[in-house]
C-alpha atoms as a PDB file:
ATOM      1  CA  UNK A   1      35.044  41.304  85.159  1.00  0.00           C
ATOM      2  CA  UNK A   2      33.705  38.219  85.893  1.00  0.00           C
ATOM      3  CA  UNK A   3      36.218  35.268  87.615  1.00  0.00           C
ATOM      4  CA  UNK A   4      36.038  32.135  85.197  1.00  0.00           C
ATOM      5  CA  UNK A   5      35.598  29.932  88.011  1.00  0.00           C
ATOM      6  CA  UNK A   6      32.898  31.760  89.776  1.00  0.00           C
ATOM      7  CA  UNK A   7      30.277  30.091  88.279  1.00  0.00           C
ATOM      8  CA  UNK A   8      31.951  26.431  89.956  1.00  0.00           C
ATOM      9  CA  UNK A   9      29.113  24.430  90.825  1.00  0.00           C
ATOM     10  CA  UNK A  10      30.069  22.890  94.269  1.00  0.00           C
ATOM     11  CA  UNK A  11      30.181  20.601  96.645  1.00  0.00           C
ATOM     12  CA  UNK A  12      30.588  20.640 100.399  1.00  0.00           C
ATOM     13  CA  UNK A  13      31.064  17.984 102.488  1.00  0.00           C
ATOM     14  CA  UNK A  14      31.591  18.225 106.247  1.00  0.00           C
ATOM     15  CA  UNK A  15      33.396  22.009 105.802  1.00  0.00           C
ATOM     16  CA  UNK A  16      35.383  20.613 102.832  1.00  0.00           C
ATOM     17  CA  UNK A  17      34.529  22.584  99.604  1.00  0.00           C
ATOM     18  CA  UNK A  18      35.227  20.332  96.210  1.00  0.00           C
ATOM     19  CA  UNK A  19      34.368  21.470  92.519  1.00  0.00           C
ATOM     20  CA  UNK A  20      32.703  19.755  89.752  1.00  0.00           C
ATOM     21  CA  UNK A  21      34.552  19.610  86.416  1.00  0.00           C
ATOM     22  CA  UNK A  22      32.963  21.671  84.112  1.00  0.00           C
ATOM     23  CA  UNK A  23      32.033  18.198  82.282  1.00  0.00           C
ATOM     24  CA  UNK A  24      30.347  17.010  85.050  1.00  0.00           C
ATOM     25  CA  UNK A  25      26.613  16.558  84.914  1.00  0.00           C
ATOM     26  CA  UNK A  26      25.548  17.966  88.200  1.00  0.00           C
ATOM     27  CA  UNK A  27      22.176  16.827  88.416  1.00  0.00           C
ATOM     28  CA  UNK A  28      23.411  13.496  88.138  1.00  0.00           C
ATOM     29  CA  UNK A  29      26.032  13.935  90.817  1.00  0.00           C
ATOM     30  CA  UNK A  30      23.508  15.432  92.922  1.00  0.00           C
ATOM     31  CA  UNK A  31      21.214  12.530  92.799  1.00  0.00           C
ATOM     32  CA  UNK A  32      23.858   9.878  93.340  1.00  0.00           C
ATOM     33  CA  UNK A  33      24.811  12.205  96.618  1.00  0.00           C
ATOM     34  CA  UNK A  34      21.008  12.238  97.929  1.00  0.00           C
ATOM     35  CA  UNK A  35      20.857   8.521  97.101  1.00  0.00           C
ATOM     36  CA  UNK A  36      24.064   7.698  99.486  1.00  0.00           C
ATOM     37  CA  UNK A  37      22.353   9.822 101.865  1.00  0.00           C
ATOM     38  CA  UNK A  38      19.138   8.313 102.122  1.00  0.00           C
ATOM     39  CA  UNK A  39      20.372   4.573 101.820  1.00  0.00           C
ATOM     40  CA  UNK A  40      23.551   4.241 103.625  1.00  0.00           C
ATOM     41  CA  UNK A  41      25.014   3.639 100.973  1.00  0.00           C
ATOM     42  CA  UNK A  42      28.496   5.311  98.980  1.00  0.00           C
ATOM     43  CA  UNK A  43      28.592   7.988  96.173  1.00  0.00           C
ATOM     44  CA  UNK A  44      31.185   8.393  93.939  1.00  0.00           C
ATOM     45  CA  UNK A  45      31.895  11.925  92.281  1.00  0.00           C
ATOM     46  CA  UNK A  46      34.810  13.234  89.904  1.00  0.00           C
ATOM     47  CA  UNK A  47      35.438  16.655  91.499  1.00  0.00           C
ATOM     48  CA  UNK A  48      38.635  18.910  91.743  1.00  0.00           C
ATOM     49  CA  UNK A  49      40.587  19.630  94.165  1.00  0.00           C
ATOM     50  CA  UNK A  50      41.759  22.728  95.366  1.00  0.00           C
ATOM     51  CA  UNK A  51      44.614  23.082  92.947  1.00  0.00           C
ATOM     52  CA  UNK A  52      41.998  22.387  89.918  1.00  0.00           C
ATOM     53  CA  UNK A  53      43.537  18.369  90.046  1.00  0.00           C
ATOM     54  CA  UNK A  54      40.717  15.987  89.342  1.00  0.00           C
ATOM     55  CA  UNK A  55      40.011  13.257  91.780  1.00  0.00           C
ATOM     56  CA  UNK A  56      37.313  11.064  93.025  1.00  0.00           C
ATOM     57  CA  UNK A  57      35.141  11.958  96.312  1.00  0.00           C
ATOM     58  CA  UNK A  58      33.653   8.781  97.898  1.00  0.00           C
ATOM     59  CA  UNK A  59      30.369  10.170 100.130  1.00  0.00           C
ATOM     60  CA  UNK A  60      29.726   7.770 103.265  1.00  0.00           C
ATOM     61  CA  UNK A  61      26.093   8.195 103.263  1.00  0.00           C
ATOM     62  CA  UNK A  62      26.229   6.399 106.906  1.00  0.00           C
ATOM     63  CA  UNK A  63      28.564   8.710 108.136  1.00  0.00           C
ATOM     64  CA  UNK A  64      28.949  11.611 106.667  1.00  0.00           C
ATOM     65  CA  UNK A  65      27.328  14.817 108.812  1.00  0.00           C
ATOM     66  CA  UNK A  66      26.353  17.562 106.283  1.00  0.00           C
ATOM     67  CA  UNK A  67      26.507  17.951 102.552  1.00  0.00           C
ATOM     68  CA  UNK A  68      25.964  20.843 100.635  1.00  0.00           C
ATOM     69  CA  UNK A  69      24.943  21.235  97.236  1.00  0.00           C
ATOM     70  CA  UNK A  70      25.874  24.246  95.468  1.00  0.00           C
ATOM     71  CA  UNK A  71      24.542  24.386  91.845  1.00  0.00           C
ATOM     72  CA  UNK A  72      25.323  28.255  91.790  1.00  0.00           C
ATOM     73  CA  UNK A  73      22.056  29.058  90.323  1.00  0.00           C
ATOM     74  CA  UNK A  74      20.491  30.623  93.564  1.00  0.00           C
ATOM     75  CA  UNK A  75      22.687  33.032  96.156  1.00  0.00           C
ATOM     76  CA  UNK A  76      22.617  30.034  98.652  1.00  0.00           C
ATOM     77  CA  UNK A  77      23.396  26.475  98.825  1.00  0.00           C
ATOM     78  CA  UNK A  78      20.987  23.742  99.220  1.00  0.00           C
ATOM     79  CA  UNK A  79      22.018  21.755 102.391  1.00  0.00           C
ATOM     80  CA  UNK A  80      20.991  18.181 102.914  1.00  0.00           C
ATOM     81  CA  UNK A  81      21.660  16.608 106.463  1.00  0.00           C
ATOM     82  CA  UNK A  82      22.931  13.040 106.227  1.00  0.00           C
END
């Protein structure tokens, strides 16, 4: 049987593991993410938390160390160094 949320796409940032809402449009999230990354600049994502709550994740793309992006369509996560 199949867990509903194992199909959670993902996002990690600096060991911290945050999930889209199932209305999120990842490839959009994803962008903004890469974006912060490669300017400096700050993303803002709706993501829940670990108790399913949703909440906003602001991405330091100055500071933040590692990100990873896990769409769940491959075994393993893309990782993009900030």
């Amino acid at each position: 049987m199949t867990n509903e949320h194992s199909l959670d796409k993902q996002i990690i940032v600096d060991g911290s593991a945050w999930t889209l809402p199932k209305e999120s449009d990842a490839v959009k999230a994803f962008q903004e993410i890469e974006t912060a990354l490669d300017k400096d600049s700050i993303a803002r994502v709706a993501v829940l938390d670990a108790h399913r709550r949703r909440v906003d994740l602001l991405i330091n793309g100055a500071t933040v160390g590692t990100v990873v992006l896990d769409a769940c369509v491959d075994p393993r996560p893309t990782e993009t160094s900030g």
